[in-house]
PDB file of N, CA and C in Angstrom:
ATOM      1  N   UNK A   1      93.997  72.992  97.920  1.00  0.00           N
ATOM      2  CA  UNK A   1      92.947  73.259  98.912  1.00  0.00           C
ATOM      3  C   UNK A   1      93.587  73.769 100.193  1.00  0.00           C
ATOM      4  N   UNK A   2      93.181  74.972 100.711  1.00  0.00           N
ATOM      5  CA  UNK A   2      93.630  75.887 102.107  1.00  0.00           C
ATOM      6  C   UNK A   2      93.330  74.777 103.028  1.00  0.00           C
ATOM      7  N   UNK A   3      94.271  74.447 104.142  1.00  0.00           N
ATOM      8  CA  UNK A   3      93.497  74.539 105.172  1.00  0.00           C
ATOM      9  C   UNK A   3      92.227  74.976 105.945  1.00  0.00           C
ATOM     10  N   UNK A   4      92.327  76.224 105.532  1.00  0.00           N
ATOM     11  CA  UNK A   4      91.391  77.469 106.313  1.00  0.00           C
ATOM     12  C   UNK A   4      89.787  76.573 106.038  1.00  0.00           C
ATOM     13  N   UNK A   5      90.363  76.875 104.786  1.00  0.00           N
ATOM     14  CA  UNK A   5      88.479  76.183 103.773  1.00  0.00           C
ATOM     15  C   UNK A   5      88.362  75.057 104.627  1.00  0.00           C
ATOM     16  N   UNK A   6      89.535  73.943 104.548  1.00  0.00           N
ATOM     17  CA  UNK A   6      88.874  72.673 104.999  1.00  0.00           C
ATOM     18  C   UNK A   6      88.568  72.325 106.422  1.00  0.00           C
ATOM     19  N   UNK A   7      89.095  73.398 107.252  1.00  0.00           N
ATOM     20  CA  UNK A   7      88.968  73.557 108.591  1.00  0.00           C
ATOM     21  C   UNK A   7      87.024  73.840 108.864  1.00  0.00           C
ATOM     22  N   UNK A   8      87.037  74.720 108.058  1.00  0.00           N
ATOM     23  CA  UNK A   8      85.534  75.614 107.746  1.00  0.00           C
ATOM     24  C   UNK A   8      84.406  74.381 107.548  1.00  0.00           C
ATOM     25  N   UNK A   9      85.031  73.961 106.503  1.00  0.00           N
ATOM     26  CA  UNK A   9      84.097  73.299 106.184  1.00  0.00           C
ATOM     27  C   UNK A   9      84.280  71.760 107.314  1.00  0.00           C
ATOM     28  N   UNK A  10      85.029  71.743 107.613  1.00  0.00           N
ATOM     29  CA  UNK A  10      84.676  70.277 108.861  1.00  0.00           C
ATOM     30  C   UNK A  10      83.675  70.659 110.030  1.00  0.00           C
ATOM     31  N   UNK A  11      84.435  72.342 110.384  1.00  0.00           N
ATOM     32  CA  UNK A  11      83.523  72.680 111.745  1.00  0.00           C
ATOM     33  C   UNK A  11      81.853  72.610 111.300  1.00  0.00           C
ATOM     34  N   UNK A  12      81.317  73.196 109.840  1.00  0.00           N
ATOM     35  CA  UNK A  12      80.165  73.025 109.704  1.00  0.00           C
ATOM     36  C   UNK A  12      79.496  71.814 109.136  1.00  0.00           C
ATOM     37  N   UNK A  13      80.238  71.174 109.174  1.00  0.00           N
ATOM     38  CA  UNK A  13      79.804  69.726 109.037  1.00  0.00           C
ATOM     39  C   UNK A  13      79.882  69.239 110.214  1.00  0.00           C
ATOM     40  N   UNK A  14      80.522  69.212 111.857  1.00  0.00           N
ATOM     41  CA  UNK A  14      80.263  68.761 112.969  1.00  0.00           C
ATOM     42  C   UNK A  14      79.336  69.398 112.954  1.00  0.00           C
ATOM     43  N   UNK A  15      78.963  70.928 113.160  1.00  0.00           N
ATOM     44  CA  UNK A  15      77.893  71.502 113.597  1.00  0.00           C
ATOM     45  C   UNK A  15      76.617  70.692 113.328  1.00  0.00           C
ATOM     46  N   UNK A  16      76.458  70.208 112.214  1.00  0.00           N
ATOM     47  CA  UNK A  16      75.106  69.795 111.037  1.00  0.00           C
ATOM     48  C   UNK A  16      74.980  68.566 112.228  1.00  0.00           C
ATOM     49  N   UNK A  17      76.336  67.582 111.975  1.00  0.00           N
ATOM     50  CA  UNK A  17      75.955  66.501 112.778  1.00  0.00           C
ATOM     51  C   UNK A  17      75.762  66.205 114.241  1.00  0.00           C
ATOM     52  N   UNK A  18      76.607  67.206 114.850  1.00  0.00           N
ATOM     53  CA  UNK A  18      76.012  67.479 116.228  1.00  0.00           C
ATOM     54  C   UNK A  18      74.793  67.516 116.217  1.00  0.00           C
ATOM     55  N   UNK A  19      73.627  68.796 115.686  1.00  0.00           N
ATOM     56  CA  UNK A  19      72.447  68.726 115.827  1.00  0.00           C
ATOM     57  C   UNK A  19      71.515  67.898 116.495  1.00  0.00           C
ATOM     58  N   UNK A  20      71.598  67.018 114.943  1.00  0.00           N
ATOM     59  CA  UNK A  20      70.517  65.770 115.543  1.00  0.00           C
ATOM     60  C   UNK A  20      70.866  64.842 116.752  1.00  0.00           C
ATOM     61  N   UNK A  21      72.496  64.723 116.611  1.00  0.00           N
ATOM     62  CA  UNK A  21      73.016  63.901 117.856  1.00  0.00           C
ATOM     63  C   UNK A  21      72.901  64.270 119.173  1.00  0.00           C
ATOM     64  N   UNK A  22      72.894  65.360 119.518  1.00  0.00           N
ATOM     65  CA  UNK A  22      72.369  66.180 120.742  1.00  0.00           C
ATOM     66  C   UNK A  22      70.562  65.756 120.795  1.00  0.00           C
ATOM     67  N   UNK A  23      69.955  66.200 120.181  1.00  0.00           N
ATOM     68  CA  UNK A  23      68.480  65.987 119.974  1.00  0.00           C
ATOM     69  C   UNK A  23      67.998  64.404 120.531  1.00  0.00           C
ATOM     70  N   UNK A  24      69.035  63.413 120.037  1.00  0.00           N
ATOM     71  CA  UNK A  24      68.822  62.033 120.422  1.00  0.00           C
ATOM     72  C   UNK A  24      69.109  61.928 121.916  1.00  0.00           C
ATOM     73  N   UNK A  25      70.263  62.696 121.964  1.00  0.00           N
ATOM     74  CA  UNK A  25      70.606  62.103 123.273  1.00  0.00           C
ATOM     75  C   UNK A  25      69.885  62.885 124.159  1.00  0.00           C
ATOM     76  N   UNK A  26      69.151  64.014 124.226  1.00  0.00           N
ATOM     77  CA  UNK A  26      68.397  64.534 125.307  1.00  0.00           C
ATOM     78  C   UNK A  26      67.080  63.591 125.571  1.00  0.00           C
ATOM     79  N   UNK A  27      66.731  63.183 124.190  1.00  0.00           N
ATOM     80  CA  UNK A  27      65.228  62.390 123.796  1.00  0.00           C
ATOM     81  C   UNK A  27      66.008  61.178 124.540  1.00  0.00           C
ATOM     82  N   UNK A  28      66.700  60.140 124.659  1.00  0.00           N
ATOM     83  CA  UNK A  28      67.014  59.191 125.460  1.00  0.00           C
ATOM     84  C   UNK A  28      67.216  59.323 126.587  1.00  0.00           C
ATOM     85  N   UNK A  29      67.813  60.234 127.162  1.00  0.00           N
ATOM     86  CA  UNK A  29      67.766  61.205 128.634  1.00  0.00           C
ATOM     87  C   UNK A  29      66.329  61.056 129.301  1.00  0.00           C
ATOM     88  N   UNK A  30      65.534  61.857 128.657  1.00  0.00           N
ATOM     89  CA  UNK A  30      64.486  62.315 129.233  1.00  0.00           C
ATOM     90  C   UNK A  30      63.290  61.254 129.236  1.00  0.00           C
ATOM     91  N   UNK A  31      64.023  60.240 128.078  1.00  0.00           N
ATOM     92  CA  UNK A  31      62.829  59.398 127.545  1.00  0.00           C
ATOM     93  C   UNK A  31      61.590  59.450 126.616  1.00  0.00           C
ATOM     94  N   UNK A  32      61.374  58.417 125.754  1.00  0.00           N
ATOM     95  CA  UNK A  32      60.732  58.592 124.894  1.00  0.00           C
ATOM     96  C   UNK A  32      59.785  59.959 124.992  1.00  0.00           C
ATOM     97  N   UNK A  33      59.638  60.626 123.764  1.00  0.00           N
ATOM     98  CA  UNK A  33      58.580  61.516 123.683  1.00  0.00           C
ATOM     99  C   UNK A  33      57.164  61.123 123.493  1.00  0.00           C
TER     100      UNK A  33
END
């Protein structure tokens, strides 16, 4: 297994999990919706 690939594939797996984790933390920020 390349690096390259597994590099690839980690960044789009933070990406995925960033998502929702950003989403929470603005919604706790701003306060319940």
């Amino acid at each position: 297994m390349n690096l390259e690939i597994f590099f690839q594939l980690a960044a789009i797996l933070l990406i995925l999990a960033a998502g929702p984790l950003v989403i929470v933390l603005l919604a706790s920020r701003s306060g319940n919706l």
